[in-house]
N, C-alpha and C. Protein backbone atom coordinates (compact mmCIF):
# COMPACT_ATOMS: atom_id res chain seq x y z
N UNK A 1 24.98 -9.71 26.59
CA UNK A 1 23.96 -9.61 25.56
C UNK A 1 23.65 -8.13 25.33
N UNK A 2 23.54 -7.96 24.23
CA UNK A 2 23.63 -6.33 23.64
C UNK A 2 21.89 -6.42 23.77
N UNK A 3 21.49 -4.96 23.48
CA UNK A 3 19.97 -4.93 23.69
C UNK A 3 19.96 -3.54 22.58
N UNK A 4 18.75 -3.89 21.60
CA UNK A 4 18.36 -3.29 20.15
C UNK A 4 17.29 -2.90 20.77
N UNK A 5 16.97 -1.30 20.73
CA UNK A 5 15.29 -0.79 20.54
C UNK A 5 14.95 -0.26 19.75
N UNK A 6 13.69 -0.39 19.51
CA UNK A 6 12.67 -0.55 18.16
C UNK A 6 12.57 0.82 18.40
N UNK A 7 12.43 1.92 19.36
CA UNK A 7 12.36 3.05 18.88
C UNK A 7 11.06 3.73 18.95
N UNK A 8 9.92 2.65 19.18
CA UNK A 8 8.82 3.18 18.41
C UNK A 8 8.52 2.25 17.50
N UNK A 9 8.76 1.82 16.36
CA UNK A 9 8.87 0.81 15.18
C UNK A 9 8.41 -0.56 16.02
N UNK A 10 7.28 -0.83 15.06
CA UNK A 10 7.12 -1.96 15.74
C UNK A 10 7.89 -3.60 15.72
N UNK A 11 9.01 -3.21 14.33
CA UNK A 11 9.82 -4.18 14.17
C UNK A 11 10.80 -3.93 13.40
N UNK A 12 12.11 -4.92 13.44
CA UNK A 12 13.25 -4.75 12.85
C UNK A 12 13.22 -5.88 11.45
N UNK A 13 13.40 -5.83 10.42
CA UNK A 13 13.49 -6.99 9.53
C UNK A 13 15.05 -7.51 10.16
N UNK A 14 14.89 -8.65 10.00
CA UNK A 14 16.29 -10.04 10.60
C UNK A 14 17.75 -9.30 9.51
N UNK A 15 17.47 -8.68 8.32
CA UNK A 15 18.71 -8.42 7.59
C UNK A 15 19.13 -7.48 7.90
N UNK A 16 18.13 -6.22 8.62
CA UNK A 16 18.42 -4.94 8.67
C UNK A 16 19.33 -5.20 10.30
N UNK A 17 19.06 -5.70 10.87
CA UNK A 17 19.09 -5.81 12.50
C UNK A 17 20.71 -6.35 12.16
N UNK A 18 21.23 -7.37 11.57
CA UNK A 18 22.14 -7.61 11.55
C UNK A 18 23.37 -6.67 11.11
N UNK A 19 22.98 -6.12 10.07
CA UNK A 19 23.63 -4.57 9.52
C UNK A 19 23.81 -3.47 10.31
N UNK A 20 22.90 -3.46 11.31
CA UNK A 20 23.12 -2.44 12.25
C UNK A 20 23.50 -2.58 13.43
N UNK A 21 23.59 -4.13 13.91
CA UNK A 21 24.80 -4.27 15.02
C UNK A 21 26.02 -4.65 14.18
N UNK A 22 26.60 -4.34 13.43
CA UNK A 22 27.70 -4.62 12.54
C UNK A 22 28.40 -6.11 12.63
N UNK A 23 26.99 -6.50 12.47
CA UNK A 23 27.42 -8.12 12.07
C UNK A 23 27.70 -8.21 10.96
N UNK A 24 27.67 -7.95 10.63
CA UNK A 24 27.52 -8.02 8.64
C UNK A 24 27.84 -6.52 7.92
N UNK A 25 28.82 -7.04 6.86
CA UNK A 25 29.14 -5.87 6.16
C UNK A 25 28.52 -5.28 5.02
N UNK A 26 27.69 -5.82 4.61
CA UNK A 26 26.08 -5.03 3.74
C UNK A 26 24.97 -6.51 3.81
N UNK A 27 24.09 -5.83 3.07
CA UNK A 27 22.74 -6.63 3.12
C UNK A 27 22.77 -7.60 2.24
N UNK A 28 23.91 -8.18 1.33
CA UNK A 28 24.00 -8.99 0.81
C UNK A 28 24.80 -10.08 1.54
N UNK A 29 25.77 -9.84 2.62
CA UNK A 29 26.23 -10.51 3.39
C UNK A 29 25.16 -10.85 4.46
N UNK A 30 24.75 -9.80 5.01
CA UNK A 30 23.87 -10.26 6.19
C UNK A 30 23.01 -11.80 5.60
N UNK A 31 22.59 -11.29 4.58
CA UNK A 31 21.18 -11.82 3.15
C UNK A 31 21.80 -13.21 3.39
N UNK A 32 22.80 -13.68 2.94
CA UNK A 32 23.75 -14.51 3.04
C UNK A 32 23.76 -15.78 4.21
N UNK A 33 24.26 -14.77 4.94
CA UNK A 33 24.84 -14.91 6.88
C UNK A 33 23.28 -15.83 6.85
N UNK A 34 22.27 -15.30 6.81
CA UNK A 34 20.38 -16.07 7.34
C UNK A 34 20.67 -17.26 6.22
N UNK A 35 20.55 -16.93 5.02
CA UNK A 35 20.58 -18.21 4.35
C UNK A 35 21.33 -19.60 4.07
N UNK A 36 22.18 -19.49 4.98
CA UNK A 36 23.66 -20.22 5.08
C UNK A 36 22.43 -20.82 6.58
N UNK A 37 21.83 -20.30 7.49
CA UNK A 37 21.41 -20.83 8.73
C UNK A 37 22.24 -21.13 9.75
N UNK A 38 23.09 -19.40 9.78
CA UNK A 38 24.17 -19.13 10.50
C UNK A 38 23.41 -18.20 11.99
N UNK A 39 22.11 -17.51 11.20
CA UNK A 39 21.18 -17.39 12.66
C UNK A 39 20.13 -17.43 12.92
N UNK A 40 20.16 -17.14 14.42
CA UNK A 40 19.13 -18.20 15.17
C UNK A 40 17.70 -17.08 15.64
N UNK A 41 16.84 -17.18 16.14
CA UNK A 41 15.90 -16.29 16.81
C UNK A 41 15.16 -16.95 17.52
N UNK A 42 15.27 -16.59 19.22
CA UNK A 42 14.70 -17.56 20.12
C UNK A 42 15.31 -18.84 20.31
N UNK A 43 16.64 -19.20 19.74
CA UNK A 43 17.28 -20.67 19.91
C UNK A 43 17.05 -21.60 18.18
N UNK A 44 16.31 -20.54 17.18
CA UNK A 44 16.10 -21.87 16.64
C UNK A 44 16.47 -21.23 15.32
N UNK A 45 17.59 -21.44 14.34
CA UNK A 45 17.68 -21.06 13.13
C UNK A 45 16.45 -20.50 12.35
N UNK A 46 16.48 -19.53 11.99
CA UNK A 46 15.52 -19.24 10.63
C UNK A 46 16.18 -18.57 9.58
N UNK A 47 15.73 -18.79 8.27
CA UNK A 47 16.75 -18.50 7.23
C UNK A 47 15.18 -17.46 5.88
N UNK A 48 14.34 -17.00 6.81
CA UNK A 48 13.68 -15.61 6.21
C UNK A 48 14.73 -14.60 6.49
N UNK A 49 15.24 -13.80 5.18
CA UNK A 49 15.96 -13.05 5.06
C UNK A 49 15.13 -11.43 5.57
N UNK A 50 13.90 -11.57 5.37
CA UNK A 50 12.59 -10.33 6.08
C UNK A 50 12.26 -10.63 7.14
N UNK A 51 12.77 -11.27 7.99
CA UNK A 51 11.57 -11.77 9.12
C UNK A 51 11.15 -10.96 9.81
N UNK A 52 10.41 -10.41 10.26
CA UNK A 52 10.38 -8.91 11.32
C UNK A 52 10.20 -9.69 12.65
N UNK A 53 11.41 -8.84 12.98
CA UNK A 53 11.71 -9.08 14.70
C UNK A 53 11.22 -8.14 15.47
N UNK A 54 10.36 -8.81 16.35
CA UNK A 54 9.50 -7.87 17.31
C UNK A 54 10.73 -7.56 18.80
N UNK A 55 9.81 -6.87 19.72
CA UNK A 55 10.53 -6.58 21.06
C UNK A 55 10.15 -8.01 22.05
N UNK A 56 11.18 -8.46 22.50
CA UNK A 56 11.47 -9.24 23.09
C UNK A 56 12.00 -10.73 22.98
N UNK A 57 12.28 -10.59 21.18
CA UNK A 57 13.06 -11.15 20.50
C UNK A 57 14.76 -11.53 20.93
N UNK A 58 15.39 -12.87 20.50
CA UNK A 58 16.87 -12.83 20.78
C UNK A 58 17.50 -13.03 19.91
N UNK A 59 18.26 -12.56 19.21
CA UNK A 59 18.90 -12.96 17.51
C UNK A 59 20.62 -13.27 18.04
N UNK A 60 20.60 -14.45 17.31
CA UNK A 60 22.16 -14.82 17.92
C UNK A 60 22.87 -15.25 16.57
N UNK A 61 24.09 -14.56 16.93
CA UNK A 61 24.72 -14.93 15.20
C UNK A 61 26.62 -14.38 15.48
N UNK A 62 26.97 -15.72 15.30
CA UNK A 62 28.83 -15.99 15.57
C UNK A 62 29.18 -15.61 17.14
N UNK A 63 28.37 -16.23 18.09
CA UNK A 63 28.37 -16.23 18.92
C UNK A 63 28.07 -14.79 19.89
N UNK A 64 27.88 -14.18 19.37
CA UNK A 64 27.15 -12.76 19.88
C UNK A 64 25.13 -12.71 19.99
N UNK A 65 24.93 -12.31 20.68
CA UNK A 65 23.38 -12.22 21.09
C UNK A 65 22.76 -10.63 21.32
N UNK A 66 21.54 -10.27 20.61
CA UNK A 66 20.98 -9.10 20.82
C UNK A 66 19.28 -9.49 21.36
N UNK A 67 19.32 -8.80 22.25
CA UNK A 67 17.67 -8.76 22.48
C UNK A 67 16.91 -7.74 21.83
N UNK A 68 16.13 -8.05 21.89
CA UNK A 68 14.69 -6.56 21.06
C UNK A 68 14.35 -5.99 21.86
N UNK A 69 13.98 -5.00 22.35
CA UNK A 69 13.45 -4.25 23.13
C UNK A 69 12.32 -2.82 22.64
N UNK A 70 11.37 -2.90 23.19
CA UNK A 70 10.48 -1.48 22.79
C UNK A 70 10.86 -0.20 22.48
């Protein structure tokens, strides 16, 4: 499991997060990838293309997993 930190930021939006572990090859794919209910957060599909993902979050998508971290 890969591990994403916020940096400071108190959150990642679900489209941006995917774009930047290079799940997805722009934000219309990522955009896509959520609305298809291809991923998950915490185990459970959500298909908000904004969702803001906090730290301690798990986003899982084509069998790869990232945690959130502070």
């Amino acid at each position: 499991m890969d591990i994403f930190n916020l940096d400071g930021h108190p959150h990642v939006e679900l489209c941006d997060l995917l774009k930047i572990q290079g799940w997805a090859d722009s934000g219309a794919a990522a955009k896509q990838f959520i609305a298809d209910g291809q991923v998950t957060v915490d185990g459970e599909t959500d298909t908000r293309q904004r969702c803001k993902i906090t730290a301690g979050k798990v986003v899982e998508f084509a069998g790869e997993q990232v945690k959130v971290a502070e």
